[in-house]
N, C-alpha and C. Protein backbone atom coordinates (compact mmCIF):
# COMPACT_ATOMS: atom_id res chain seq x y z
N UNK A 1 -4.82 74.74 -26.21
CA UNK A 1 -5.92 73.92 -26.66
C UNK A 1 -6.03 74.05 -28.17
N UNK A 2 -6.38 72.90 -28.48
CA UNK A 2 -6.29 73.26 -30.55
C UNK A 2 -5.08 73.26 -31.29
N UNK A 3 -5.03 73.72 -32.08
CA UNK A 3 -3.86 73.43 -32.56
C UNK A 3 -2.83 74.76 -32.41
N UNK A 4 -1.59 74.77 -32.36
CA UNK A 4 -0.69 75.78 -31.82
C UNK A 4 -0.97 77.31 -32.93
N UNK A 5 -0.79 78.54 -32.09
CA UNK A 5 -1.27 79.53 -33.10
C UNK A 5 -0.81 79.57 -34.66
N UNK A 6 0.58 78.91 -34.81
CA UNK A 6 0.94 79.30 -36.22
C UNK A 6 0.68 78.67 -36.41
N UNK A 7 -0.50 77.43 -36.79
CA UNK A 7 -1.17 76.87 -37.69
C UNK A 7 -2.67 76.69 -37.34
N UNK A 8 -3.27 77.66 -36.55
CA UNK A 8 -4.43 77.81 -36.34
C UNK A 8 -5.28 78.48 -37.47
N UNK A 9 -6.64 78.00 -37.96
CA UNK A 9 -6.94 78.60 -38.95
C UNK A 9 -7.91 79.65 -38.32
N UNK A 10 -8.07 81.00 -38.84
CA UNK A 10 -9.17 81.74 -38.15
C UNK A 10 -10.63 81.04 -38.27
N UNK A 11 -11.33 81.75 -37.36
CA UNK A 11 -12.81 81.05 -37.07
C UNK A 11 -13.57 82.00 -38.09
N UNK A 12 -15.19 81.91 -38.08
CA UNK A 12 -15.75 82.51 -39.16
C UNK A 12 -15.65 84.37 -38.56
N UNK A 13 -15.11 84.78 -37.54
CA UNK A 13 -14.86 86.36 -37.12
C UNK A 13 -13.43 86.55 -37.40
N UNK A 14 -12.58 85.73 -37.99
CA UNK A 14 -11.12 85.83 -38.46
C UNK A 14 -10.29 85.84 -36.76
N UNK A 15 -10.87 85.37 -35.86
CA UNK A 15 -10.05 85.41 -34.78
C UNK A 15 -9.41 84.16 -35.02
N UNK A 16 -8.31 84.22 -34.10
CA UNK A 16 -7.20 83.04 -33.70
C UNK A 16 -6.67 82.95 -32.56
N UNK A 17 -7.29 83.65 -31.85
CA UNK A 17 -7.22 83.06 -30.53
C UNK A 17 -8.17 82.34 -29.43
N UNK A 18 -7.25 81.91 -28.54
CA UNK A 18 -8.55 80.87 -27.93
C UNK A 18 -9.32 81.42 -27.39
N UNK A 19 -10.69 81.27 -26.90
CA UNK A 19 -11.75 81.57 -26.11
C UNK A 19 -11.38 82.70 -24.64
N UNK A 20 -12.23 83.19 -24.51
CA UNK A 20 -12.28 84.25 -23.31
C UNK A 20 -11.94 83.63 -22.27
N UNK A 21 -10.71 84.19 -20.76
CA UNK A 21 -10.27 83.07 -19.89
C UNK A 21 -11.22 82.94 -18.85
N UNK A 22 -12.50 84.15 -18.49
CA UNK A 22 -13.39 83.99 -17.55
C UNK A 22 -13.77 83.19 -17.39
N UNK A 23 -13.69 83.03 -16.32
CA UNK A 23 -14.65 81.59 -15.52
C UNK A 23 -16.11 81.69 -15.65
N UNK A 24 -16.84 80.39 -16.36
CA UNK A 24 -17.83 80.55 -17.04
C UNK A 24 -18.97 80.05 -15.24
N UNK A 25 -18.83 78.95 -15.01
CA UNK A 25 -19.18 79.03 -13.53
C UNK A 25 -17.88 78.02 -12.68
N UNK A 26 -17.66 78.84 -11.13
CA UNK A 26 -16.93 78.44 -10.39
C UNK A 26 -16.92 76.64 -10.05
N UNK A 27 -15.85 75.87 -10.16
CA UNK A 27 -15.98 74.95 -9.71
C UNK A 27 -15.69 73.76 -10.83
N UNK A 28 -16.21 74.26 -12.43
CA UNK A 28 -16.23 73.86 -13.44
C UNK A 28 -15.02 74.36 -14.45
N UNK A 29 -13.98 73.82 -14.44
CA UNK A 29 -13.10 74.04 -15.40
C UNK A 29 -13.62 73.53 -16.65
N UNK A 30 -13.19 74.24 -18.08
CA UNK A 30 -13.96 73.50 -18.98
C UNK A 30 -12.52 73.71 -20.38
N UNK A 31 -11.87 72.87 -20.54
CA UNK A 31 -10.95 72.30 -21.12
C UNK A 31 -11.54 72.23 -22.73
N UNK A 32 -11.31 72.79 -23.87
CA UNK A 32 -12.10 72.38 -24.84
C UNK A 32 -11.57 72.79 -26.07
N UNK A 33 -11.33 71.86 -26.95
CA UNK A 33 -10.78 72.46 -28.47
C UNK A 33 -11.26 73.51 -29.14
N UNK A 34 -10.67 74.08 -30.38
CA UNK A 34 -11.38 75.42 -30.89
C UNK A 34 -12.63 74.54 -31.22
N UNK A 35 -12.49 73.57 -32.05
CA UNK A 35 -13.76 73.02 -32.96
C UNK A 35 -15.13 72.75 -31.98
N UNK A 36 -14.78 72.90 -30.35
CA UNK A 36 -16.36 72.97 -29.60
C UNK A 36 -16.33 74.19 -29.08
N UNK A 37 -15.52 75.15 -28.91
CA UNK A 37 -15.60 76.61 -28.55
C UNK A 37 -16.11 77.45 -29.72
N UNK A 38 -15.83 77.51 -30.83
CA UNK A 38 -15.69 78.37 -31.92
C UNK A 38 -16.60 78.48 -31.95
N UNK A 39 -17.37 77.45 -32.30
CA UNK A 39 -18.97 77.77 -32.63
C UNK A 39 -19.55 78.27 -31.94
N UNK A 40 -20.02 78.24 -30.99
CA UNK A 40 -20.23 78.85 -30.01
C UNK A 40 -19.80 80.24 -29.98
N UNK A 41 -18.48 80.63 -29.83
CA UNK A 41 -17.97 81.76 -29.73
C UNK A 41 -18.63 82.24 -30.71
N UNK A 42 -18.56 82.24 -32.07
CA UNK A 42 -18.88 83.09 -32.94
C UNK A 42 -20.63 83.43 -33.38
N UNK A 43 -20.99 82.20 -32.26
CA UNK A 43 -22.59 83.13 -32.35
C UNK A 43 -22.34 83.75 -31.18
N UNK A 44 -21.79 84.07 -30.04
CA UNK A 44 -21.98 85.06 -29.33
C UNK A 44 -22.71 84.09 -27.83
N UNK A 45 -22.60 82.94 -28.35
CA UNK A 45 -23.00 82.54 -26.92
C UNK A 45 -22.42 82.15 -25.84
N UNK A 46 -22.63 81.92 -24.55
CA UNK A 46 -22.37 82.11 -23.17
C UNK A 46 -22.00 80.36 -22.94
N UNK A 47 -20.83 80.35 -22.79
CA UNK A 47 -20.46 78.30 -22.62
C UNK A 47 -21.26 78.16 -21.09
N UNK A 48 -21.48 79.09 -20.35
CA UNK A 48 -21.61 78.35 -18.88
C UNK A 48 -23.12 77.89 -19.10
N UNK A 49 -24.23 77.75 -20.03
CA UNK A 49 -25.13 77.82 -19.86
C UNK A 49 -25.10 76.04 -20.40
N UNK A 50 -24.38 75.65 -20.78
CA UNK A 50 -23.66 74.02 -20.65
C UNK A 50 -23.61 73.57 -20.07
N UNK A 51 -22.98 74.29 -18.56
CA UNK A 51 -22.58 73.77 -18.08
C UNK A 51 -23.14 73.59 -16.10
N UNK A 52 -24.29 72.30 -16.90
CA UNK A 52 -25.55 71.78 -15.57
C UNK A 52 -25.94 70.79 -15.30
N UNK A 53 -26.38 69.99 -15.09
CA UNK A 53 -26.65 68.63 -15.06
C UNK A 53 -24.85 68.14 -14.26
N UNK A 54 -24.81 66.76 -14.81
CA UNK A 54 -23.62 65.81 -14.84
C UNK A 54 -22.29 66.64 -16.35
N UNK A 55 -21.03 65.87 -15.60
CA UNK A 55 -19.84 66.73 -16.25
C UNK A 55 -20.17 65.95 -17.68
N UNK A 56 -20.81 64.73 -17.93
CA UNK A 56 -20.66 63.38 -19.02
C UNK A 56 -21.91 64.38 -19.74
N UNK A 57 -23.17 64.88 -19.14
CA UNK A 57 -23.98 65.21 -19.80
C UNK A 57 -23.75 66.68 -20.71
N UNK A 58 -23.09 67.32 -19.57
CA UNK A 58 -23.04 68.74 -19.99
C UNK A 58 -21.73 69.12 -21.62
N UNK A 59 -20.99 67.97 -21.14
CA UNK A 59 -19.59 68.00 -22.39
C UNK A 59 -20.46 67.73 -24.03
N UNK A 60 -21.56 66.81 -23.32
CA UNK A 60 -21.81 66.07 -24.54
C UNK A 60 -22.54 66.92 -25.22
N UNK A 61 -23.87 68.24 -24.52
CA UNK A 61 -24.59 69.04 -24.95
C UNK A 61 -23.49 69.90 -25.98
N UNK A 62 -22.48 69.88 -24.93
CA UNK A 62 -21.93 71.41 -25.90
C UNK A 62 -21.00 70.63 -27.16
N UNK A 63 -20.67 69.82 -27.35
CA UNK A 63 -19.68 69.25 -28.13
C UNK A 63 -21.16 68.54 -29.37
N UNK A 64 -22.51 68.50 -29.15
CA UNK A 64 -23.20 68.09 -30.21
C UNK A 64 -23.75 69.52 -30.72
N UNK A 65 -23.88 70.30 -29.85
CA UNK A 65 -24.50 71.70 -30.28
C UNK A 65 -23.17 72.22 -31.06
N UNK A 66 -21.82 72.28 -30.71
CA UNK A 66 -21.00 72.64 -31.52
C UNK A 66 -20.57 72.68 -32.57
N UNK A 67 -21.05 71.05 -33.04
CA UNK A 67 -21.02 70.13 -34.34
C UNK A 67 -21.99 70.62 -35.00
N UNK A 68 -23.04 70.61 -34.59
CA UNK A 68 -24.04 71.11 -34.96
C UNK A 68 -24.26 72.13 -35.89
N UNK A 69 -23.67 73.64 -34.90
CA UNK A 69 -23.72 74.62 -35.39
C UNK A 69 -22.60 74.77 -36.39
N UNK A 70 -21.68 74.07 -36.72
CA UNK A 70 -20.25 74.25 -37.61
C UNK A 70 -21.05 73.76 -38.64
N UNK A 71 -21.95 72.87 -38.92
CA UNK A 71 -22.41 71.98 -39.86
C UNK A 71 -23.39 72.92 -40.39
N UNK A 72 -23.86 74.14 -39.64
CA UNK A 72 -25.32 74.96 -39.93
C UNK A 72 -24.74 75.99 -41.18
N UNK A 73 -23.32 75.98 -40.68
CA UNK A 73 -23.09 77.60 -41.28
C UNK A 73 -22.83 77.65 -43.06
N UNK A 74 -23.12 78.86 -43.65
CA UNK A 74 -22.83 78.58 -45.49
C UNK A 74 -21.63 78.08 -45.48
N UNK A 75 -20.65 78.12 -44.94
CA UNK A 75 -19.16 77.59 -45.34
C UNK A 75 -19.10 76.67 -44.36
N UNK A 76 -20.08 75.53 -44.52
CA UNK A 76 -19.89 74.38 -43.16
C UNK A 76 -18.65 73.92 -43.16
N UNK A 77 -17.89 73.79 -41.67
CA UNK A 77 -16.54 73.15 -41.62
C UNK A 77 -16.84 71.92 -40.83
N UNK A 78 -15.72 70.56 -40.41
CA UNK A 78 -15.67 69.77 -39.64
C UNK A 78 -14.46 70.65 -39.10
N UNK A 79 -14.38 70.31 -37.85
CA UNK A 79 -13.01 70.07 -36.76
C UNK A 79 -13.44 69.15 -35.65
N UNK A 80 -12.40 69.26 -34.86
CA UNK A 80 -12.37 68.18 -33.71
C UNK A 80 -13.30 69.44 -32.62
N UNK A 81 -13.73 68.21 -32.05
CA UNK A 81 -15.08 69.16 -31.10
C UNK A 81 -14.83 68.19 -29.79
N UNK A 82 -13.86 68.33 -28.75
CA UNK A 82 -13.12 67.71 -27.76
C UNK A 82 -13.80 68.62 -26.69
N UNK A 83 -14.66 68.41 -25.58
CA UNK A 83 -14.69 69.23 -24.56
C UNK A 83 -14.44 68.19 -23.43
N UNK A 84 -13.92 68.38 -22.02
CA UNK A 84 -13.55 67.86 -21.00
C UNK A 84 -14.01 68.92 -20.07
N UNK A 85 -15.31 68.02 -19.16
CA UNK A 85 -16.34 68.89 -18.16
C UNK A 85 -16.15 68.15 -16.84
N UNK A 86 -15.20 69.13 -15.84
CA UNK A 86 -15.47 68.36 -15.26
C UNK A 86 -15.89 69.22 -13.13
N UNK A 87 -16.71 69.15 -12.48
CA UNK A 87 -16.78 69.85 -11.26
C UNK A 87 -15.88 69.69 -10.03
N UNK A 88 -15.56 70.36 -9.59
CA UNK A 88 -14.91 70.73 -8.47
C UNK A 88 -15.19 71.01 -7.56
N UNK A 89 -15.49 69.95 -6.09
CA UNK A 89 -16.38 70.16 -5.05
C UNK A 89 -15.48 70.17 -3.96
N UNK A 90 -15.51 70.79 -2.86
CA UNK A 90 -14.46 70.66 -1.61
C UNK A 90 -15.82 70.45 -0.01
């Protein structure tokens, strides 16, 4: 997801790798570029709490809160903020 490691730029914690692989909640795969994870990641918050309502509603929360927060920080960055939400029912 994002762009391949040797040209990944670190996030504002100097990491470069992608997001934690735990399953945030069962059922919900959540597919998502650094530019809607990062932010997130680097305040320390929890993606599953995104992820409620509809898959259209929940992508859109976290991909405007993402933007959001990239835009908040002293060294505001743009990136691509791509999330794909989608549930898994049997």
């Amino acid at each position: 997801m994002g762009e391949p490691a040797a040209t990944r730029k670190p996030n504002a914690s100097g990491a470069t790798r992608p997001p934690s692989t735990s399953a945030a909640r069962p059922g919900w795969p959540l597919p998502a570029s650094d530019g809607a994870y990062e932010p997130h990641e680097d305040a320390g918050h929890d993606l599953a709490g995104y992820l409620t309502g509809t898959p259209h509603t929940a992508a859109e929360r976290l991909v405007d809160d993402a933007v959001r927060r990239a835009h908040a920080l002293p060294d505001s960055y743009a990136d691509n903020a791509t999330a794909l939400v989608t549930r898994i029912t049997c």
